[in-house]
N, C-alpha and C. Protein backbone atom coordinates (compact mmCIF):
# COMPACT_ATOMS: atom_id res chain seq x y z
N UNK A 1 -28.02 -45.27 27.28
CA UNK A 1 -28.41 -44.09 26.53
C UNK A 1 -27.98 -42.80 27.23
N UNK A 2 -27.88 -42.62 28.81
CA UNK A 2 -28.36 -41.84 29.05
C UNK A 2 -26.31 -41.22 28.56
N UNK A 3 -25.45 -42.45 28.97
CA UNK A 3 -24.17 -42.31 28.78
C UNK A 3 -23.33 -41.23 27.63
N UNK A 4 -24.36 -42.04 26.90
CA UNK A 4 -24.01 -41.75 25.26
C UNK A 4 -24.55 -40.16 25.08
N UNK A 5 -25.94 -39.90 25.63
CA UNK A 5 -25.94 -38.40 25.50
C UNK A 5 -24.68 -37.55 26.55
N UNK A 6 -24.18 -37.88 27.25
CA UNK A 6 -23.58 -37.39 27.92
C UNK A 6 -21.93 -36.90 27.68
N UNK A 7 -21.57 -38.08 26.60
CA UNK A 7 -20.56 -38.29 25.76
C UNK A 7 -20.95 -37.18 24.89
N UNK A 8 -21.85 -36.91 24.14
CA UNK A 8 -21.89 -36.36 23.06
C UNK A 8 -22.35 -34.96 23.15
N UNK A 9 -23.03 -35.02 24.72
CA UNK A 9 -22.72 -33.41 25.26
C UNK A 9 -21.48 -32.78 25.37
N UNK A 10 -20.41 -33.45 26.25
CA UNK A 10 -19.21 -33.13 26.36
C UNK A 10 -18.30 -32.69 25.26
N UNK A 11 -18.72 -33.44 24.27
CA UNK A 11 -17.89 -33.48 22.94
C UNK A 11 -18.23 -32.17 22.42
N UNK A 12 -19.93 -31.66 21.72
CA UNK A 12 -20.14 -31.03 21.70
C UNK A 12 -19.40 -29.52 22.37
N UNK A 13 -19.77 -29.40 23.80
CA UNK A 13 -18.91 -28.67 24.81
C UNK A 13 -17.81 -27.92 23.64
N UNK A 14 -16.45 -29.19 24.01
CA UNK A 14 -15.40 -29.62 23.96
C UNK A 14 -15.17 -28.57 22.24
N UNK A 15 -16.29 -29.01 21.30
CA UNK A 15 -16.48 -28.52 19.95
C UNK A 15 -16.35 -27.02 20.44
N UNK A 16 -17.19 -26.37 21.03
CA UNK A 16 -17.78 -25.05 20.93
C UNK A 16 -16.60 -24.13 21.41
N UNK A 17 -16.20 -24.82 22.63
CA UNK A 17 -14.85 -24.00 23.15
C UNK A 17 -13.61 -23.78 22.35
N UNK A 18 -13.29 -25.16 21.87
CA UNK A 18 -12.41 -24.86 20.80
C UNK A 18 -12.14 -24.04 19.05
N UNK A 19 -13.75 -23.98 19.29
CA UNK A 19 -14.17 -23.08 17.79
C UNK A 19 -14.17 -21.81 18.53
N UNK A 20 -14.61 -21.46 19.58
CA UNK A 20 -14.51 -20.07 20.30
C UNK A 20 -12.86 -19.58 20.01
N UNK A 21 -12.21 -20.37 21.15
CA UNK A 21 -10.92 -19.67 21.34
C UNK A 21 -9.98 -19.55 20.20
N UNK A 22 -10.22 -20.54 18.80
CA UNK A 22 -9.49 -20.62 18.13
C UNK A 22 -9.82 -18.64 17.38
N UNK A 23 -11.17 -18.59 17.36
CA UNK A 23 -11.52 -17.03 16.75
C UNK A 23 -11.39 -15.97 17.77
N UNK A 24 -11.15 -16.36 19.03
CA UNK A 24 -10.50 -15.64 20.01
C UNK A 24 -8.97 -15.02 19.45
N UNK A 25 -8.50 -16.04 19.77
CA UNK A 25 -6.75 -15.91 19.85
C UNK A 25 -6.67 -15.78 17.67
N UNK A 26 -6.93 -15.90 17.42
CA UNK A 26 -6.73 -15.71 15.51
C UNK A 26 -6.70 -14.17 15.71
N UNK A 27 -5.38 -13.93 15.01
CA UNK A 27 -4.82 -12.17 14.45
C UNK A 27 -6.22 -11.69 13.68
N UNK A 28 -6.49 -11.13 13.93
CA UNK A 28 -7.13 -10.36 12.37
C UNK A 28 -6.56 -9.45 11.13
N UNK A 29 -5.38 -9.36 11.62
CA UNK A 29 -4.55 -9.41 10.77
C UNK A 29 -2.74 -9.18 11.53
N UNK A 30 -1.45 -9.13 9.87
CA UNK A 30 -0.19 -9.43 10.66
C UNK A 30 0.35 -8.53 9.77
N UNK A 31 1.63 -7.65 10.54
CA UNK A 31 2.39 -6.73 9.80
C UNK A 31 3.93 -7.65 9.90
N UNK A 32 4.06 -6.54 8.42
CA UNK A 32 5.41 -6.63 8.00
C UNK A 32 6.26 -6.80 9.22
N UNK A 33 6.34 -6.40 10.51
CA UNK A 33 7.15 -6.07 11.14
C UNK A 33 7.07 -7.11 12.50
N UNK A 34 6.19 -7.93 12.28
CA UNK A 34 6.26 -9.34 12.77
C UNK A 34 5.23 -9.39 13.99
N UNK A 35 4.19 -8.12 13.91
CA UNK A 35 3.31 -8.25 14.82
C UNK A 35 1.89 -8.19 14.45
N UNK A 36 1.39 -9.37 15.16
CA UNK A 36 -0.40 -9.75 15.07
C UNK A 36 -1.17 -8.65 15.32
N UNK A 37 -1.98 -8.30 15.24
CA UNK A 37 -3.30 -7.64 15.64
C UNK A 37 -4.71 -8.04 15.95
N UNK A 38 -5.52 -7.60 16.79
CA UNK A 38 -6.62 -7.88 16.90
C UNK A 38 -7.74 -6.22 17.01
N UNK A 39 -8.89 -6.64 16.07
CA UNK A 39 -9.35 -5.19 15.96
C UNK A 39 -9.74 -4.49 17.79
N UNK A 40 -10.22 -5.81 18.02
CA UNK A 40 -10.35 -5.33 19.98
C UNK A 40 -9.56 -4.81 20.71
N UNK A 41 -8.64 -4.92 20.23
CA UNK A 41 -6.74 -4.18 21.17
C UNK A 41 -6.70 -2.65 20.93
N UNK A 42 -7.34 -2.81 19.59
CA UNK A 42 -7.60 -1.22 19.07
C UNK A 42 -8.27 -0.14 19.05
N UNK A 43 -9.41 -0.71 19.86
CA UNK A 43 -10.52 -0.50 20.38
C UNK A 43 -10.08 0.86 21.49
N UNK A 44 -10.36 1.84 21.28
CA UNK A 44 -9.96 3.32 21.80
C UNK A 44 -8.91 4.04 21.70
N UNK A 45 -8.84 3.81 20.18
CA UNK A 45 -8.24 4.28 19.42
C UNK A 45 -8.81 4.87 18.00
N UNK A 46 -7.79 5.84 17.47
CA UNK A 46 -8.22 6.35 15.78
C UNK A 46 -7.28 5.54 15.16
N UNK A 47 -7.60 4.50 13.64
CA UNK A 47 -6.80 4.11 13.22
C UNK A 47 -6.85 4.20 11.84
N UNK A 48 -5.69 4.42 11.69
CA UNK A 48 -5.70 5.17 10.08
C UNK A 48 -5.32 4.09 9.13
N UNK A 49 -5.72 3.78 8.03
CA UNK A 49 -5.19 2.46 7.02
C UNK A 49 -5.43 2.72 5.46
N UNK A 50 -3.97 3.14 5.24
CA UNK A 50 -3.97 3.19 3.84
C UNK A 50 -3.50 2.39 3.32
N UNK A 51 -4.27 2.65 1.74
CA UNK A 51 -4.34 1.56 0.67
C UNK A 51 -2.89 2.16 -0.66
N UNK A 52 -2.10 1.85 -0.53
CA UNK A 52 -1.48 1.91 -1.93
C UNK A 52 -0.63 0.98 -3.04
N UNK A 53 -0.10 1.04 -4.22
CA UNK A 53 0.70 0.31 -4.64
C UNK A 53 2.19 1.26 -5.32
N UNK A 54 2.89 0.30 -5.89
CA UNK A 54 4.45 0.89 -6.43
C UNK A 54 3.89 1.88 -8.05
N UNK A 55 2.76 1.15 -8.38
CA UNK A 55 2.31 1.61 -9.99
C UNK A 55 1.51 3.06 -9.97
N UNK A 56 1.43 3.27 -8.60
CA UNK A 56 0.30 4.20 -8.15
C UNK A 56 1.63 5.81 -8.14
N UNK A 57 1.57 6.83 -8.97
CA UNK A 57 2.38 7.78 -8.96
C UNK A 57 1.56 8.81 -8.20
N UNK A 58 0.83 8.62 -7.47
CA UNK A 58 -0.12 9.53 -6.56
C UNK A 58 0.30 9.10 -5.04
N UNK A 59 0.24 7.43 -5.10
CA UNK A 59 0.80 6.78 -4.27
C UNK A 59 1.90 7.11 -3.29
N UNK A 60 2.91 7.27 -4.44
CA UNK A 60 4.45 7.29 -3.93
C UNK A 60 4.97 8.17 -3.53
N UNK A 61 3.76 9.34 -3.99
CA UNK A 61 4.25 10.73 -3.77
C UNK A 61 4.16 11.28 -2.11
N UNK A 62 2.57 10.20 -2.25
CA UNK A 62 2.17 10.01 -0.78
C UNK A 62 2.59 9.54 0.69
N UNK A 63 3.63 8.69 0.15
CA UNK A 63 4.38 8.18 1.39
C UNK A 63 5.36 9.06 1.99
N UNK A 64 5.89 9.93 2.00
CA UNK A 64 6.73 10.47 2.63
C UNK A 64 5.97 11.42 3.56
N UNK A 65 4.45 11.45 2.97
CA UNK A 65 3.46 12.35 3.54
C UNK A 65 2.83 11.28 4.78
N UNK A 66 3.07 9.78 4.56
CA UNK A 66 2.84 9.09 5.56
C UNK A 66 3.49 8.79 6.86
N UNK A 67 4.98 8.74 6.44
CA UNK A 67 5.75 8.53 7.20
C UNK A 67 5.82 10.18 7.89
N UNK A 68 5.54 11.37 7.62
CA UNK A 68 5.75 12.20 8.74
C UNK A 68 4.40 12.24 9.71
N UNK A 69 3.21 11.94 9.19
CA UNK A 69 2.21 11.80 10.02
C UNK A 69 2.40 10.63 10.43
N UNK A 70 2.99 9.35 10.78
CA UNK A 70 3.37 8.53 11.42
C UNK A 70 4.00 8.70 12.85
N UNK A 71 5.49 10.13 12.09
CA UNK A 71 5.86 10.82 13.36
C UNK A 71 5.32 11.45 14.28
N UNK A 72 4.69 12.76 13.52
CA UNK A 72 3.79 13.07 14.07
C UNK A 72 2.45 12.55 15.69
N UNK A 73 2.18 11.46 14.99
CA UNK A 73 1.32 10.30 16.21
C UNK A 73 2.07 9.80 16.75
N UNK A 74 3.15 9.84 16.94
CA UNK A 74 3.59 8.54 17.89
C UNK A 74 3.40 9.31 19.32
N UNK A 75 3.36 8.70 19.76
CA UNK A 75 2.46 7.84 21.53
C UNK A 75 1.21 8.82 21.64
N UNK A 76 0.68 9.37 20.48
CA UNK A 76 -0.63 9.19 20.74
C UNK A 76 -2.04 7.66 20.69
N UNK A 77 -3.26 8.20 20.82
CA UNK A 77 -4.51 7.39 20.38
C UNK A 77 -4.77 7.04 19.09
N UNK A 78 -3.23 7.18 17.93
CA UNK A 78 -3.91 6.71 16.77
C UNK A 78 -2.91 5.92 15.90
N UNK A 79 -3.01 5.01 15.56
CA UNK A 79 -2.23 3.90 14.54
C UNK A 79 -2.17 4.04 13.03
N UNK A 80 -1.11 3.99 12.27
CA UNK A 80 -1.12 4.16 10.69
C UNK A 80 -0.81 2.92 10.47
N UNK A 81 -1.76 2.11 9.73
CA UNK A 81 -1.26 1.17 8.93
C UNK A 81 -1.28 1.34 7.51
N UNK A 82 -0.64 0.76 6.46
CA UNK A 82 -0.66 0.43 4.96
C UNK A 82 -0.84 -0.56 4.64
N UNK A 83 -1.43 -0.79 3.25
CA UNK A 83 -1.65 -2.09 2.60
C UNK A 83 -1.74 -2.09 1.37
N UNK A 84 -0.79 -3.17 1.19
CA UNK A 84 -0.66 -2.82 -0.59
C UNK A 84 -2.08 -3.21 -1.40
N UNK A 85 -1.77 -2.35 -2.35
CA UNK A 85 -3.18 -2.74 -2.97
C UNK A 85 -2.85 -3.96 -3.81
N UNK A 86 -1.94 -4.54 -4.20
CA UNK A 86 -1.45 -5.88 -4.56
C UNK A 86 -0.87 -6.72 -3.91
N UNK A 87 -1.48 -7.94 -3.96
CA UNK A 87 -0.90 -9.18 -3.11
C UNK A 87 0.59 -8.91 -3.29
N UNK A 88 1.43 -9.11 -2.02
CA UNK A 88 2.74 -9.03 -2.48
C UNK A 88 3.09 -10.14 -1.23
N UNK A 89 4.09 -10.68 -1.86
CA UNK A 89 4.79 -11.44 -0.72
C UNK A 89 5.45 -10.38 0.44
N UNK A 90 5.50 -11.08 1.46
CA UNK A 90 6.42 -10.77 2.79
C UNK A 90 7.80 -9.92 2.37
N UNK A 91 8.52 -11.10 1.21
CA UNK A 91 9.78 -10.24 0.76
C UNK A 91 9.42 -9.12 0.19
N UNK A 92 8.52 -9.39 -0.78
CA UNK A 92 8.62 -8.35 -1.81
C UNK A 92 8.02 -6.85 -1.28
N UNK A 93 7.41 -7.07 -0.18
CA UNK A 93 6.55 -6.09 0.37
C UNK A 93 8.02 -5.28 1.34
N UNK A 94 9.01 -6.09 1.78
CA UNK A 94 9.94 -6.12 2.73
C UNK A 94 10.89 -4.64 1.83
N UNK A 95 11.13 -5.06 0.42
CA UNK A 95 11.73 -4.45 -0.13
C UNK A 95 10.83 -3.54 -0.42
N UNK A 96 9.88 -3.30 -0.94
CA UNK A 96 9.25 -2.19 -1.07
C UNK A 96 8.99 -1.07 -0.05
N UNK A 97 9.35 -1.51 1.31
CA UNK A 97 9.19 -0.53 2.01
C UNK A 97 10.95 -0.31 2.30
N UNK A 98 11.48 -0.66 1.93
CA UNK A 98 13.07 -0.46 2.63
C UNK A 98 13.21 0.24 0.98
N UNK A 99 12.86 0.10 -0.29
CA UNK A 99 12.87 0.90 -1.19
C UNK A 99 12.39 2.65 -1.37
N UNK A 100 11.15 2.38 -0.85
CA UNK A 100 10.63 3.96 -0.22
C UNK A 100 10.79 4.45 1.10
N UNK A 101 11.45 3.44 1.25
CA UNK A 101 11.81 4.04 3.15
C UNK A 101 10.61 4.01 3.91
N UNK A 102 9.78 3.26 4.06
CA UNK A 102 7.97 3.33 4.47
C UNK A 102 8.34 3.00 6.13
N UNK A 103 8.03 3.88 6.72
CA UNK A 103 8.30 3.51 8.53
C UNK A 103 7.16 3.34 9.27
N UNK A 104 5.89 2.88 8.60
CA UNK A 104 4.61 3.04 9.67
C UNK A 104 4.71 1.28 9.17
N UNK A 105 3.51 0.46 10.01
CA UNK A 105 3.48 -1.03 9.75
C UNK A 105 2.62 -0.98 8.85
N UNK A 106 3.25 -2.17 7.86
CA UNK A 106 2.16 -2.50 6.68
C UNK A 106 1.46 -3.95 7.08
N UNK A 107 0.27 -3.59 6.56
CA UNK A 107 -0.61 -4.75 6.82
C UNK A 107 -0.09 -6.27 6.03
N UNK A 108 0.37 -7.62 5.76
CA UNK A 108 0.26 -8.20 5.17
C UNK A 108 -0.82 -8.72 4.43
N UNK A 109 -0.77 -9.57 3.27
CA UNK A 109 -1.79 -9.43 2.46
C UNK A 109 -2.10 -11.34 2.60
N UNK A 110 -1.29 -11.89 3.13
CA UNK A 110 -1.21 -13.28 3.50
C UNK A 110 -0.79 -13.70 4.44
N UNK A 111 -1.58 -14.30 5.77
CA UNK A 111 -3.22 -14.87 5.60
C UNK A 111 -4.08 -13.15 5.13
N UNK A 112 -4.70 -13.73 5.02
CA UNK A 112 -5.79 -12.85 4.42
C UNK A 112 -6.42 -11.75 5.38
N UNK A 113 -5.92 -10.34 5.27
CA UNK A 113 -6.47 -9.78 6.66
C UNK A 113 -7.54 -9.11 7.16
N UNK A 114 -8.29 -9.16 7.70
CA UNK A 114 -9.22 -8.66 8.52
C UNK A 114 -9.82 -7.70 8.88
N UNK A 115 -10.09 -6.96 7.66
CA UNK A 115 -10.13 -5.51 7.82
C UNK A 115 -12.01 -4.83 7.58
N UNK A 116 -11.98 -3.88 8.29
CA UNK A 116 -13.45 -3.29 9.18
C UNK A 116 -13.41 -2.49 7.63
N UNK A 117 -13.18 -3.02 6.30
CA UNK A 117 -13.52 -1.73 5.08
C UNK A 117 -13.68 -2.36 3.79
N UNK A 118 -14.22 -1.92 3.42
CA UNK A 118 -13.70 -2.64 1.82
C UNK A 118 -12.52 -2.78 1.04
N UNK A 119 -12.00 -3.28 0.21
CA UNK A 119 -10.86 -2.98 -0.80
C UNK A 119 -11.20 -1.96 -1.79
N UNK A 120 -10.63 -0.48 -1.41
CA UNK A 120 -10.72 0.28 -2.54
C UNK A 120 -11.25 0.36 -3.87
N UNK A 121 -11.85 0.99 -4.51
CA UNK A 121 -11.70 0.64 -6.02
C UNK A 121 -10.55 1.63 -6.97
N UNK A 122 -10.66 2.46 -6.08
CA UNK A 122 -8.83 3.37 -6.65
C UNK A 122 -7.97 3.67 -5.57
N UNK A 123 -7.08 3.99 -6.22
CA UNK A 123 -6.19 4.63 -5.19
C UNK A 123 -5.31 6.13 -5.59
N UNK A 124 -4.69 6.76 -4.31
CA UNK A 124 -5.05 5.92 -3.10
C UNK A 124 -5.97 6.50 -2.33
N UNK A 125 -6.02 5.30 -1.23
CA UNK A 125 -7.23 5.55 -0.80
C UNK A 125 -7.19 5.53 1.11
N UNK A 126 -7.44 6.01 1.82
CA UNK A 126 -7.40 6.24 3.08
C UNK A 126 -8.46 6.15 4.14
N UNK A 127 -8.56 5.37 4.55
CA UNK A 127 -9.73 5.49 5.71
C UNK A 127 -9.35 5.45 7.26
N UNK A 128 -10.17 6.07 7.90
CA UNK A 128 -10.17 6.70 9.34
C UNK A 128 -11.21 5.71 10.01
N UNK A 129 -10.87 4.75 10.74
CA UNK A 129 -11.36 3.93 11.55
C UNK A 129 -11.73 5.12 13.17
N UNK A 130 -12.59 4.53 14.05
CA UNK A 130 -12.83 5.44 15.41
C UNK A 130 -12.69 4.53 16.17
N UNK A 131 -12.50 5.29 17.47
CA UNK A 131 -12.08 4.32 18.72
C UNK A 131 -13.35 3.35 19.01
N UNK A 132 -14.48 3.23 18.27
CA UNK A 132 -15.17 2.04 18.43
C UNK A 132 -15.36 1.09 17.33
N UNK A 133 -14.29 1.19 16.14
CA UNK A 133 -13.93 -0.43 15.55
C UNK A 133 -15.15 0.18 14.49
N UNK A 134 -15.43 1.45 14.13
CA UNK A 134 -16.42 1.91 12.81
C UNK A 134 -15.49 2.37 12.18
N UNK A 135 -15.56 2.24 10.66
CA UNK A 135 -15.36 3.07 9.98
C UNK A 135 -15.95 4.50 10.01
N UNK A 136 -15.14 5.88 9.81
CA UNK A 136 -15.68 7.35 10.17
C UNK A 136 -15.44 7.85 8.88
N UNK A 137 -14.44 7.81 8.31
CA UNK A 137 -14.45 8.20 6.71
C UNK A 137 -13.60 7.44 5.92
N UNK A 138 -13.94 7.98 4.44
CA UNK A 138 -13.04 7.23 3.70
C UNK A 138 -12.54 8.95 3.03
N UNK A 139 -11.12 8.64 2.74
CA UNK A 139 -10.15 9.55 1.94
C UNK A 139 -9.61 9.44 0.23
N UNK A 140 -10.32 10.01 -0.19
CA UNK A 140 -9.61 9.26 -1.93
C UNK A 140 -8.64 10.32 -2.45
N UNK A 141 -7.51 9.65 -2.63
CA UNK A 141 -6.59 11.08 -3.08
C UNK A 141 -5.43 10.88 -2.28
N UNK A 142 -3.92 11.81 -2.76
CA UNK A 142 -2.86 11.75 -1.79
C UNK A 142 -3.84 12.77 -0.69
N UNK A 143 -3.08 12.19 0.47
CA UNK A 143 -3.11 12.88 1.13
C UNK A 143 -2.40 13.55 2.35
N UNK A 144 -2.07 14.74 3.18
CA UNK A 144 -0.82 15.44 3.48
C UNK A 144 -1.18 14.82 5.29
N UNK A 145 0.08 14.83 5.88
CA UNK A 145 0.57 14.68 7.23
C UNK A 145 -0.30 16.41 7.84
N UNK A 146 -0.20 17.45 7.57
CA UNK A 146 -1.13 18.25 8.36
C UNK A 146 -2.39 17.76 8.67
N UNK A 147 -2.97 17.50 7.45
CA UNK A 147 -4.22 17.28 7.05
C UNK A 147 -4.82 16.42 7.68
N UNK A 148 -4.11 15.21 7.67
CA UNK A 148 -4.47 14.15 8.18
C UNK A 148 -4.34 14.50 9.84
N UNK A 149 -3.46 14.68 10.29
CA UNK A 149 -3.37 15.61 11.67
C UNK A 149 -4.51 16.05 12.58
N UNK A 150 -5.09 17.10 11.36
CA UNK A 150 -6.22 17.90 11.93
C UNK A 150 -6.85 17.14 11.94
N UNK A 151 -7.40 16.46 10.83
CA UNK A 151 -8.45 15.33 10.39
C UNK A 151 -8.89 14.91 12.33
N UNK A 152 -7.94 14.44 12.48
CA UNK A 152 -7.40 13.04 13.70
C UNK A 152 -8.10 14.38 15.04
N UNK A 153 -7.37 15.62 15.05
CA UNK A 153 -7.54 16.17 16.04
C UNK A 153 -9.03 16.74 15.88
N UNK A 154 -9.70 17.25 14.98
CA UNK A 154 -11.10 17.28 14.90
C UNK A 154 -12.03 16.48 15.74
N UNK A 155 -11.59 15.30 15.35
CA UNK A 155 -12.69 14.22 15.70
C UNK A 155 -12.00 13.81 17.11
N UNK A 156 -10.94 14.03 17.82
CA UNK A 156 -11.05 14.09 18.80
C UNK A 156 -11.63 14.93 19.87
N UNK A 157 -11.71 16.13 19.36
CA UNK A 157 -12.54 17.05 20.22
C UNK A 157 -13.73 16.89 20.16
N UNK A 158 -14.05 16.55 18.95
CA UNK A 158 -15.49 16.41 18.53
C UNK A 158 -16.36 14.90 19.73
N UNK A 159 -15.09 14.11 19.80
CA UNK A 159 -14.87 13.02 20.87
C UNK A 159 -15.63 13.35 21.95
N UNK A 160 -14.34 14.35 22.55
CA UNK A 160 -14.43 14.54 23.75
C UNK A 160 -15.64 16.08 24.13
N UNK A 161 -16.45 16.54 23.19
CA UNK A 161 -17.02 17.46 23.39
C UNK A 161 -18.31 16.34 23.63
N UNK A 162 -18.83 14.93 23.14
CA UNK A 162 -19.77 14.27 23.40
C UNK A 162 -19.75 13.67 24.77
């Protein structure tokens, strides 16, 4: 007896670790551009994640307003992602951004990703994640590369004034 519990401790064990690390090491989500994520990596950081689609004429108008606040951040504390508001395949998502020229990473929509927000109910729609993995606002509406800018630099002072 005493064997058999001992067996079935181990196993157990053996269970727990491997259900751990498997939700360890699992993306929480994967971009177009062939890289995993985990929301913990992101963790002291602002991360920005918009929602749009091709049908969306508010949308489209919006991306060029994305891609300069994209420029804008680079090698700062804050990340732009996108996500279509329709399942789209890998390709089709591939072309849609080489169609609008989209230069920030888009979220894929398969596996299913992992995201700290809800799915919109319009678009588009924008939310401001904080360097502790909360949602801080949500944005409904195009919205402009200044704007979003300040947005970002606000709440950093506001940060660093706490």
């Amino acid at each position: 007896m005493p064997q058999k519990a001992l067996i079935l401790t181990v196993a157990l064990i053996a269970m727990l670790a491997g259900t751990s690390s498997y939700y360890w090491f699992k993306a929480d989500f994967h971009t177009l551009q062939g890289d995993k994520h985990h929301w913990r990596d992101l963790r002291g950081q602002y991360v920005v994640v918009n929602y749009f689609a091709e049908w969306c004429a508010p949308c489209l108008r919006e991306l060029p307003e994305l891609n300069r606040f994209n420029q804008m951040i680079a090698g700062d504390a804050v990340k732009l992602f996108g996500v279509s508001f329709d399942a789209l395949s890998s390709d089709a998502l591939a072309q849609l951004a080489d169609k609008y020229e989209i230069d920030f990473e888009l979220i894929l929509t398969e596996p299913a990703p992992g995201l700290p927000l809800e799915r919109p109910q319009s678009l588009p729609a924008t939310f401001i994640i904080g360097p502790d993995g909360k949602l801080i606002k949500q944005l409904m509406g195009e919205q402009h590369a200044d704007d979003l800018l300040a947005l970002i630099n606000a709440l950093q002072q506001r940060e660093a004034a706490n």
